[in-house]
Protein backbone atom coordinates (compact mmCIF):
# COMPACT_ATOMS: atom_id res chain seq x y z
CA UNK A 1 -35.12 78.69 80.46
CA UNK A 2 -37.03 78.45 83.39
CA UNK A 3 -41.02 78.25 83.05
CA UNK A 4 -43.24 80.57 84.95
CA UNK A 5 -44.35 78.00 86.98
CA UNK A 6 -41.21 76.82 87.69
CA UNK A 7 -39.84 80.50 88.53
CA UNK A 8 -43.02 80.68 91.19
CA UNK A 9 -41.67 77.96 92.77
CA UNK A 10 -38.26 79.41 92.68
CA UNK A 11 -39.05 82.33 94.35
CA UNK A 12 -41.27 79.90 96.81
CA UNK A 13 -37.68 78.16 97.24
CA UNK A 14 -39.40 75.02 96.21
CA UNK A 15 -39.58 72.39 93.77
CA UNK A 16 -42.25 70.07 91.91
CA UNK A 17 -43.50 67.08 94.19
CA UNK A 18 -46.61 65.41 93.36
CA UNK A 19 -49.64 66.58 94.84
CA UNK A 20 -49.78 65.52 98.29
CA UNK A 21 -51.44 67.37 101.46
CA UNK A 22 -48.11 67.38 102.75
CA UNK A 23 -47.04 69.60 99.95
CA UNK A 24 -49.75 71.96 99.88
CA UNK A 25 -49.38 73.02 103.32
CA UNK A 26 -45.46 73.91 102.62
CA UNK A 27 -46.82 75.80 99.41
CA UNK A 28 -49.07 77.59 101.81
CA UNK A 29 -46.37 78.34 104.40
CA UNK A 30 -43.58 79.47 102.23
CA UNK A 31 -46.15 81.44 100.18
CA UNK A 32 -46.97 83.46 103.23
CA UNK A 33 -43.55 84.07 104.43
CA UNK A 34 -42.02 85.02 101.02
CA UNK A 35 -45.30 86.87 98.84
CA UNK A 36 -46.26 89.60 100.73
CA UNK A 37 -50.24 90.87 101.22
CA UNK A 38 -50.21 94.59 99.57
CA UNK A 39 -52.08 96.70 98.35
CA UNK A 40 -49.89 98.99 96.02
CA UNK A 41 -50.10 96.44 93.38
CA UNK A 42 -53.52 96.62 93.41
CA UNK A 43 -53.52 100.61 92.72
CA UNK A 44 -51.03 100.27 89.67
CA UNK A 45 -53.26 97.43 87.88
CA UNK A 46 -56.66 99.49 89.06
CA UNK A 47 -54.98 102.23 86.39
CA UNK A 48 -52.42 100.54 84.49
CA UNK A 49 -53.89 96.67 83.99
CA UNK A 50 -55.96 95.51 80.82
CA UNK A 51 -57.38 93.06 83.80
CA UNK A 52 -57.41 93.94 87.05
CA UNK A 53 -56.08 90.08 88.02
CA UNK A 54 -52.97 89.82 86.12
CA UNK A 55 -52.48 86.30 84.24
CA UNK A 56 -50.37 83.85 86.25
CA UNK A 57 -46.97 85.27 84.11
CA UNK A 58 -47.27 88.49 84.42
CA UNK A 59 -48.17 88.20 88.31
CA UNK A 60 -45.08 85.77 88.51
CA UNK A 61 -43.22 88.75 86.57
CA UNK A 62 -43.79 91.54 89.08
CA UNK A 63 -43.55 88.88 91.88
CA UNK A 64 -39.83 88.07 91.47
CA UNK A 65 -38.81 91.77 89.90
CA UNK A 66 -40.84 94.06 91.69
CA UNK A 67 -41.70 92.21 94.82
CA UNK A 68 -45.52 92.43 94.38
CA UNK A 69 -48.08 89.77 95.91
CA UNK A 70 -51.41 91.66 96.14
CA UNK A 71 -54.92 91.08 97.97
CA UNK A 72 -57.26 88.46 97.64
CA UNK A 73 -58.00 88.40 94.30
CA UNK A 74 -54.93 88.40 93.10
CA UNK A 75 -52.78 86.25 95.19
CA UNK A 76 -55.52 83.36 95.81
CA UNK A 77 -56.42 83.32 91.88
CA UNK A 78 -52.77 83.05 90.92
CA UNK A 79 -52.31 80.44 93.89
CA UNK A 80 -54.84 78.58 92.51
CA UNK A 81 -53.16 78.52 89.48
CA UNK A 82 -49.92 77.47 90.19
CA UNK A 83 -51.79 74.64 91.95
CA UNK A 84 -53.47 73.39 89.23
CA UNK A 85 -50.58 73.25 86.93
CA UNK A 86 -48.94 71.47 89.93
CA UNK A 87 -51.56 69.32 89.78
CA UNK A 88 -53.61 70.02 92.21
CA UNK A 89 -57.69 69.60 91.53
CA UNK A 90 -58.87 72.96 92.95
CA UNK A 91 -61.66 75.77 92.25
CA UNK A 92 -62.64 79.22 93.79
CA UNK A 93 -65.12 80.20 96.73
CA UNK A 94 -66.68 83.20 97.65
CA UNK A 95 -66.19 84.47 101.26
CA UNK A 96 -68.64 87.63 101.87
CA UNK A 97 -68.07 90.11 101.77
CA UNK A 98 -65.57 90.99 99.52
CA UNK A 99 -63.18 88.19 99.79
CA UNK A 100 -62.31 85.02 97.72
CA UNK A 101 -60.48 81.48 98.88
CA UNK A 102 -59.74 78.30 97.00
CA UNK A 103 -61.37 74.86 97.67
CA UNK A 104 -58.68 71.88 96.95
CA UNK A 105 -59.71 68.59 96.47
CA UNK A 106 -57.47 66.02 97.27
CA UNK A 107 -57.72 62.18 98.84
CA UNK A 108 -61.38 62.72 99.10
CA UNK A 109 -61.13 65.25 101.31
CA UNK A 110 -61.92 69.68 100.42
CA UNK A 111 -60.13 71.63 102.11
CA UNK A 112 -60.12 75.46 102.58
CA UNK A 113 -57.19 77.49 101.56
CA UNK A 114 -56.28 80.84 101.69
CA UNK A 115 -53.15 82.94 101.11
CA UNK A 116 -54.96 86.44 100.30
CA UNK A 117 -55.84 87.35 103.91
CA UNK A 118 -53.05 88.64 105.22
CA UNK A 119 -54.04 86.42 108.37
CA UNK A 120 -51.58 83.44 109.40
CA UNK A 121 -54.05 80.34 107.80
CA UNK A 122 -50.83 78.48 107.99
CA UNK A 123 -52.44 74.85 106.60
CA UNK A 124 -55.34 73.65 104.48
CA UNK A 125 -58.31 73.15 106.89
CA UNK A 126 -60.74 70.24 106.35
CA UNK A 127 -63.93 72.38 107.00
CA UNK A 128 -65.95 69.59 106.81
CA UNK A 129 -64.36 67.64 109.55
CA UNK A 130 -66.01 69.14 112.50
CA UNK A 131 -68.01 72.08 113.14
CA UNK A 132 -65.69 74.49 114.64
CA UNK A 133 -61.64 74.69 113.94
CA UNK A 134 -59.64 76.99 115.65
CA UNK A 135 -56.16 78.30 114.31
CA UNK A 136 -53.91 80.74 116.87
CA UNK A 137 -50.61 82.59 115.49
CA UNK A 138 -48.79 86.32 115.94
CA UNK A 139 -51.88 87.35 118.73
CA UNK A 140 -54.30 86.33 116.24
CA UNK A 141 -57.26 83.48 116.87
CA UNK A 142 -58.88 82.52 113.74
CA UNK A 143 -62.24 80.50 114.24
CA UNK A 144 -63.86 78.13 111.74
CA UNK A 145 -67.35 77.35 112.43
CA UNK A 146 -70.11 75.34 110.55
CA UNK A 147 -73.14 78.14 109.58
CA UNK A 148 -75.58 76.11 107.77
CA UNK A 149 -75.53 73.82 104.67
CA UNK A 150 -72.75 74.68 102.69
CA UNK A 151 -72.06 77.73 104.98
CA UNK A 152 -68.94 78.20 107.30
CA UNK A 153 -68.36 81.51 109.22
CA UNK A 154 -64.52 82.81 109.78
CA UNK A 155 -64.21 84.74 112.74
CA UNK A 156 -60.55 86.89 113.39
CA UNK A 157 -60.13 88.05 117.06
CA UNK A 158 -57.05 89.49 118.83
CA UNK A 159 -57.34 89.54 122.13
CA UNK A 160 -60.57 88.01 122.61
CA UNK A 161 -62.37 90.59 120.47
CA UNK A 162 -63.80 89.91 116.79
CA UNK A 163 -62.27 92.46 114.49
CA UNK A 164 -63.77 91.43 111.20
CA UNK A 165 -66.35 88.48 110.23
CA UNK A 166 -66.75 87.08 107.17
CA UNK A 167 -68.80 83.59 106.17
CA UNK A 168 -67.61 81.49 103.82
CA UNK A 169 -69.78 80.11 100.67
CA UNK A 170 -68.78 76.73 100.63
CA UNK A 171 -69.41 76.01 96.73
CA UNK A 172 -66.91 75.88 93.88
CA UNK A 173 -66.65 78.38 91.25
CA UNK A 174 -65.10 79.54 88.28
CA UNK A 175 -62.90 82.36 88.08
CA UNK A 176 -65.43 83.25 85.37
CA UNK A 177 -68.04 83.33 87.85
CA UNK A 178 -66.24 85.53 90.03
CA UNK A 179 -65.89 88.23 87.61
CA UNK A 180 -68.37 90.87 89.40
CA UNK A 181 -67.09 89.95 92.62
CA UNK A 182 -63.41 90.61 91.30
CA UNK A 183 -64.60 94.38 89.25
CA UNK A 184 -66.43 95.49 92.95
CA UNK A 185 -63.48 95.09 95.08
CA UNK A 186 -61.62 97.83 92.67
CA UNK A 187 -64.79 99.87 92.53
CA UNK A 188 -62.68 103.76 92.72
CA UNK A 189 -65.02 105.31 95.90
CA UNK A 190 -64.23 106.06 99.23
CA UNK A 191 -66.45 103.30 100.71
CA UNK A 192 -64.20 100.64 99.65
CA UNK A 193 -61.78 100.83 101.81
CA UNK A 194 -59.24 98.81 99.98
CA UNK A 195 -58.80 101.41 97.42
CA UNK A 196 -58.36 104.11 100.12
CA UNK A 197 -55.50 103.07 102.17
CA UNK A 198 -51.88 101.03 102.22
CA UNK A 199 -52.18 97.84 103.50
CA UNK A 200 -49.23 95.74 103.95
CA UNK A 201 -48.71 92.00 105.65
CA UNK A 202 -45.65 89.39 105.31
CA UNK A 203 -44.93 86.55 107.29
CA UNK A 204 -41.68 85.97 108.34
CA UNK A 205 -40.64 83.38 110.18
CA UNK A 206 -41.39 84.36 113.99
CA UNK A 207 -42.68 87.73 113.44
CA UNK A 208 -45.66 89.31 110.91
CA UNK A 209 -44.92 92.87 109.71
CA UNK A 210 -48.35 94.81 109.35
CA UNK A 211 -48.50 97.86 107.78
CA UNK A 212 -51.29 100.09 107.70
CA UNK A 213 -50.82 103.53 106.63
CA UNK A 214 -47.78 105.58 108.08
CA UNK A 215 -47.82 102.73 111.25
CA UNK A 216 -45.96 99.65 111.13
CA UNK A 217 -46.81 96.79 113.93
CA UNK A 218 -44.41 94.15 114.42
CA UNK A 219 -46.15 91.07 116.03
CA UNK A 220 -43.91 87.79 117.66
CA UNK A 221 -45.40 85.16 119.32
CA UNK A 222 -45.58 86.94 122.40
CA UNK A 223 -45.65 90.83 121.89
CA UNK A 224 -46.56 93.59 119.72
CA UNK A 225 -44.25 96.50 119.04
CA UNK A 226 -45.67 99.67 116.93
CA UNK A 227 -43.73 102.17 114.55
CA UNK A 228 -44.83 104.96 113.58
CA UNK A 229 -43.46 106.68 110.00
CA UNK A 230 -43.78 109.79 109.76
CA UNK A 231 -40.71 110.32 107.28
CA UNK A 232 -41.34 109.36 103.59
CA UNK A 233 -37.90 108.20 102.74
CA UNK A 234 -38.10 106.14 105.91
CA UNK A 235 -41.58 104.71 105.24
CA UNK A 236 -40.31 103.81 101.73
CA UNK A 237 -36.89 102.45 102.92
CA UNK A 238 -38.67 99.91 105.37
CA UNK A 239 -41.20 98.88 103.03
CA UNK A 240 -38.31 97.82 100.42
CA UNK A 241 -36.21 96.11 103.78
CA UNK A 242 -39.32 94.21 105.42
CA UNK A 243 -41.68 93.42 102.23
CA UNK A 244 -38.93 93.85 98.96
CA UNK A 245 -41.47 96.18 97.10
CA UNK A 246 -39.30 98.18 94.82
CA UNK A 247 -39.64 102.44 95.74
CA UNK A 248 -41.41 103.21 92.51
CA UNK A 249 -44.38 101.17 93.76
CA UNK A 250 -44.39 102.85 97.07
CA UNK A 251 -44.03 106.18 95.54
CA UNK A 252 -46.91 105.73 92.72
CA UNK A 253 -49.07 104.47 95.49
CA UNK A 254 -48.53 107.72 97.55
CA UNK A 255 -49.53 110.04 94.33
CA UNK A 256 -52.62 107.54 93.76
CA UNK A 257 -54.12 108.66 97.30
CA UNK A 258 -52.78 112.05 96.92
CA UNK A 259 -55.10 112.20 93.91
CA UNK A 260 -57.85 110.92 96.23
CA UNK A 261 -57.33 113.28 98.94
CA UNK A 262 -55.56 111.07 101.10
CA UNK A 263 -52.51 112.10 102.53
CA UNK A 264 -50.99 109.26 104.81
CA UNK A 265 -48.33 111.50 106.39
């Protein structure tokens, strides 16, 4: 019988090498392209969860038989996880506001990495070797730069324009010292955003399927096409095709808005 660290890397269609950089950045890249960024997950453990961060087997349960991944918290705790039973020598950061990453140690080097972002950070970046790192992928430019001691702002543009800032605390931490940080991001009001919308990213080889809402962008390397779902059955029928979230997660997510006074359609 498989272990649950074995059937994550199943699911990553990968296997147990030692802990090389080489390695993490295919753990990165497959983890993108195969765990989606969602946000149904997130309503169902907001109501149904003893914790709102599942343990690492019960996030690699819904993973493989519902399809789940999940937002930051989620998928970069349980990534950090997996990497430490791979090995791995890693902790948590804070990236304000309202975002976490994981800082990995390895051949005296700490690098940043981050698979709850729903943005294409396809590698580990070595924030300290320079001050500014630039990363480019599916119209996106993501920008790295030093902020101050221990400080590191990440900037995401499309098209030349800054859609969302965020700087980075560059200082390890615990997941038990991320506990407030973790119970504010499911805080049940409509100024957290989070909890008031569907959110929805995969990578997928050549093209990223976002999904916000009833609208569906699909992004290549050199265009953007936009779908717009009006149809429930339809919305639900792509979201199983492109992201392999089962239609009773769609379908509670719906009736969680609803509740809210959010109707998407």
């Amino acid at each position: 019988m498989e272990t649950v660290v074995e059937q994550y890397l199943h699911h990553l269609r990968l296997k147990t090498e030692p802990p090389t950089i080489n390695y993490l950045q295919r753990l990165i890249q497959h983890h993108l392209s195969i765990v989606p960024y969602e946000t149904f997950s997130k309503f169902y453990y907001y109501t149904h969860g003893s914790e709102f961060v599942p343990s690492l087997p019960l996030f690699v349960k819904n993973l493989t038989e519902k399809g789940w991944g999940g937002t930051c918290f989620t998928l970069n705790i349980n990534f950090s996880r997996l990497l430490a039973e791979l090995g791995f020598h890693c902790s948590l950061v804070r990236v304000n506001p309202s975002h976490l990453a994981i800082m990995v140690k390895i051949a005296g080097k700490r690098l940043y990495v981050d698979v709850g972002y729903g943005s294409p950070i396809m590698k580990p970046i070595e924030l300290e070797a320079k001050h500014r790192h630039i990363l480019h992928g599916f119209g996106e430019e993501i920008i790295f730069t030093k902020a101050g001691s221990d400080k590191y702002e990440i900037d995401r543009r499309s098209n030349g324009k800054s859609f969302i800032k965020k700087q980075i605390d560059w200082e390890p931490l615990s997941e038990e010292e991320i506990t407030a940080d973790i119970d504010e991001s499911y805080d049940d009001r409509d100024e957290n955003i989070t909890m008031r919308r569907i959110t929805a990213v995969r990578f997928n080889g050549h093209q990223c399927f976002f999904l916000r809402n009833d609208t569906m962008k699909v992004m290549t390397l050199r265009n953007i096409s936009e779908i717009r779902l009006h149809n429930p059955d339809r919305w639900m029928n792509l979201i199983q095709e492109v992201y392999q979230i089962d239609k009773h997660s769609t379908a509670y997510a719906l009736a969680f808005l609803e509740k809210r006074g959010i109707n998407i359609f």
